[in-house]
Protein backbone atom coordinates (compact mmCIF):
# COMPACT_ATOMS: atom_id res chain seq x y z
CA UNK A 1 79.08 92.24 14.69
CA UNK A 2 76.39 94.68 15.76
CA UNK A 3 75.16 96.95 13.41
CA UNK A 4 76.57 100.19 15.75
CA UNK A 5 80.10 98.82 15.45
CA UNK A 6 80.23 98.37 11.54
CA UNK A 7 78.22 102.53 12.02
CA UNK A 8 81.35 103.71 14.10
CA UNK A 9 84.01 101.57 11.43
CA UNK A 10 82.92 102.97 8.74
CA UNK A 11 83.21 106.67 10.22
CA UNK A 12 86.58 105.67 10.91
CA UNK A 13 87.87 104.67 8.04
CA UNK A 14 86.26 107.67 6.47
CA UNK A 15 87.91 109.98 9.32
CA UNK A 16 91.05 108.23 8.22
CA UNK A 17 91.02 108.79 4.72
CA UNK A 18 90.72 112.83 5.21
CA UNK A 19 93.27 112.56 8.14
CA UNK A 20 95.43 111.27 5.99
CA UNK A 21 94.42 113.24 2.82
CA UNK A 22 95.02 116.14 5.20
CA UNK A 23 98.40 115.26 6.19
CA UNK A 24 99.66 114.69 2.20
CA UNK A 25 98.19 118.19 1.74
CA UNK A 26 100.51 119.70 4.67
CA UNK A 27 103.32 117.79 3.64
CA UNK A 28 103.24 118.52 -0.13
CA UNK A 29 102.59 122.15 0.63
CA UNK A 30 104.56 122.66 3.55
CA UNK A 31 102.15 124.62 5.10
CA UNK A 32 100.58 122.71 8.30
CA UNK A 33 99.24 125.75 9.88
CA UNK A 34 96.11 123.21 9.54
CA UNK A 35 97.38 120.48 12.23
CA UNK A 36 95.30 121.19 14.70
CA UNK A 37 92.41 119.79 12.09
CA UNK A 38 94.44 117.09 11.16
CA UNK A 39 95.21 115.52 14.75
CA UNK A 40 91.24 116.15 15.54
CA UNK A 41 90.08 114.48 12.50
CA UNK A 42 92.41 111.29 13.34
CA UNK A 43 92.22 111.32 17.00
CA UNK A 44 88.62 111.90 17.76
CA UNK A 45 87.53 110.65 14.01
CA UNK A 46 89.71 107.32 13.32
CA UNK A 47 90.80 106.53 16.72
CA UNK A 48 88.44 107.29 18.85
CA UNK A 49 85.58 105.89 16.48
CA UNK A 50 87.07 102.76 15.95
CA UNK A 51 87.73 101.79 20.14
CA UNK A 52 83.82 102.59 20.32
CA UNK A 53 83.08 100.53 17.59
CA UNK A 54 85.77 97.63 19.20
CA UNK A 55 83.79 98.12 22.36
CA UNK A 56 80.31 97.55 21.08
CA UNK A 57 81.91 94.61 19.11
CA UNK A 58 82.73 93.41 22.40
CA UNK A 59 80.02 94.12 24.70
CA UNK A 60 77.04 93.40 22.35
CA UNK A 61 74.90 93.69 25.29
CA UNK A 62 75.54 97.15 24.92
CA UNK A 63 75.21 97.50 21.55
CA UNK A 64 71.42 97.00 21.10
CA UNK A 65 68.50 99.98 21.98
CA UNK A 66 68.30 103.93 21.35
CA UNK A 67 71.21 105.03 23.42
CA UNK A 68 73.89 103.73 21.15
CA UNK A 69 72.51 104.95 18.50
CA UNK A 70 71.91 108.77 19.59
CA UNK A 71 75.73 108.03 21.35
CA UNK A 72 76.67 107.84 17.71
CA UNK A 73 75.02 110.59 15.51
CA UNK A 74 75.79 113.13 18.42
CA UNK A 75 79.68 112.12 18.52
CA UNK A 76 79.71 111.78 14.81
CA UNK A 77 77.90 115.01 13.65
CA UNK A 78 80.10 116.90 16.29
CA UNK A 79 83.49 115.72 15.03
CA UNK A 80 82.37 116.34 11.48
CA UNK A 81 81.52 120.00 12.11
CA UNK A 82 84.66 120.49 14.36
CA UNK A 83 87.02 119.15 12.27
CA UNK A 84 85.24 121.48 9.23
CA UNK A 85 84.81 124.55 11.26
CA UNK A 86 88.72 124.11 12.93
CA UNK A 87 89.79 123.50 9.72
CA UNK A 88 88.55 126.69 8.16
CA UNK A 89 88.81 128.95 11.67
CA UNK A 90 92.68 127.54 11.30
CA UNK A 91 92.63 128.86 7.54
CA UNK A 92 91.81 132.41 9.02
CA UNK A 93 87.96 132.66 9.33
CA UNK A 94 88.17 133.17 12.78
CA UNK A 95 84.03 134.30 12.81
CA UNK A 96 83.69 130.37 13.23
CA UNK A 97 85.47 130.03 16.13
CA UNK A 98 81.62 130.08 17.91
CA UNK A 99 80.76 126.89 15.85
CA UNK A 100 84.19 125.54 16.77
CA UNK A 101 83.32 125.51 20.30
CA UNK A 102 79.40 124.60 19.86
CA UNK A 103 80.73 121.19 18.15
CA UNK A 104 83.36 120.58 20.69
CA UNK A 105 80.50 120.69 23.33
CA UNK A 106 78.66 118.55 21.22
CA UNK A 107 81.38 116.18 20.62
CA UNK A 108 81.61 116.17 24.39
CA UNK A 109 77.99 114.84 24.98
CA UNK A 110 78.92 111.71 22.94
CA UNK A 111 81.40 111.55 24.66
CA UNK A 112 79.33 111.77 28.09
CA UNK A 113 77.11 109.67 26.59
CA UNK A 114 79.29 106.76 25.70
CA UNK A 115 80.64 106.71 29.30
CA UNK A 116 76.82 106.23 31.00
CA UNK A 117 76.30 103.45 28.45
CA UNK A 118 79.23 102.08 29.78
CA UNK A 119 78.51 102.37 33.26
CA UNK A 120 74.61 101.12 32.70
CA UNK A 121 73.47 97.99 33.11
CA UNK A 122 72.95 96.03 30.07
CA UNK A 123 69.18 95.63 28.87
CA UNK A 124 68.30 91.99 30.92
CA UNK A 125 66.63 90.50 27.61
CA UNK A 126 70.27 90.85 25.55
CA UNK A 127 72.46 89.53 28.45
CA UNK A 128 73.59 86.60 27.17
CA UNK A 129 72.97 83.46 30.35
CA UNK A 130 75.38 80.38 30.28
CA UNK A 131 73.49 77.16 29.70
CA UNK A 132 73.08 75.64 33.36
């Protein structure tokens, strides 16, 4: 499995863990004024994270070079400080809201960036060619 795919797994699982951590702490308090936090951290975290690690896994082509790499510390590093920063503007320090929407826009460039690497051609020395 390419080493980008196990990167984006492991975020998952993490994202999971405090998704779910997050959701025992709503449900046990009965306060989810938080949820908005919660469904970030496990859509864009877990789910998210793990179909562009499944892709990679599958298109290994793909998964090789800079742009994967920069794809994943720029999605990563902009759900981690959105999920934080929603999480506490959603707990009432609204003077993060500005950081909220900074990491959003971040989290978009991975985004933006996963869909050209996905639309590139692969690099011609990974392509895999059938024996003739």
């Amino acid at each position: 499995m390419p080493k980008i795919s196990e990167l984006f797994f492991r975020s998952a699982i993490l994202f999971l863990i405090v998704g779910i951590g997050l959701g025992l702490q709503m449900s046990i308090s009965q306060n989810h004024n938080v949820i908005g936090a919660h469904a970030h951290i496990n859509l864009l975290g877990w789910v998210t994270s793990a179909i562009f690690g499944g892709y990679y896994a599958l298109n290994p082509a793909k998964a090789t070079g800079l742009p994967p790499l920069v794809q994943y510390w720029v999605y990563t590093i902009g759900v981690v400080v959105m999920a934080i920063s929603l999480y506490l503007v959603l707990t009432g320090n609204t003077a993060l809201e500005p950081i909220v929407a900074g990491s959003s826009l971040l989290t978009f460039v991975g985004v933006l960036l996963f869909a050209w690497i996905v639309w590139m051609p692969a690099h011609p020395a990974v392509v895999a060619h059938p024996a003739e």
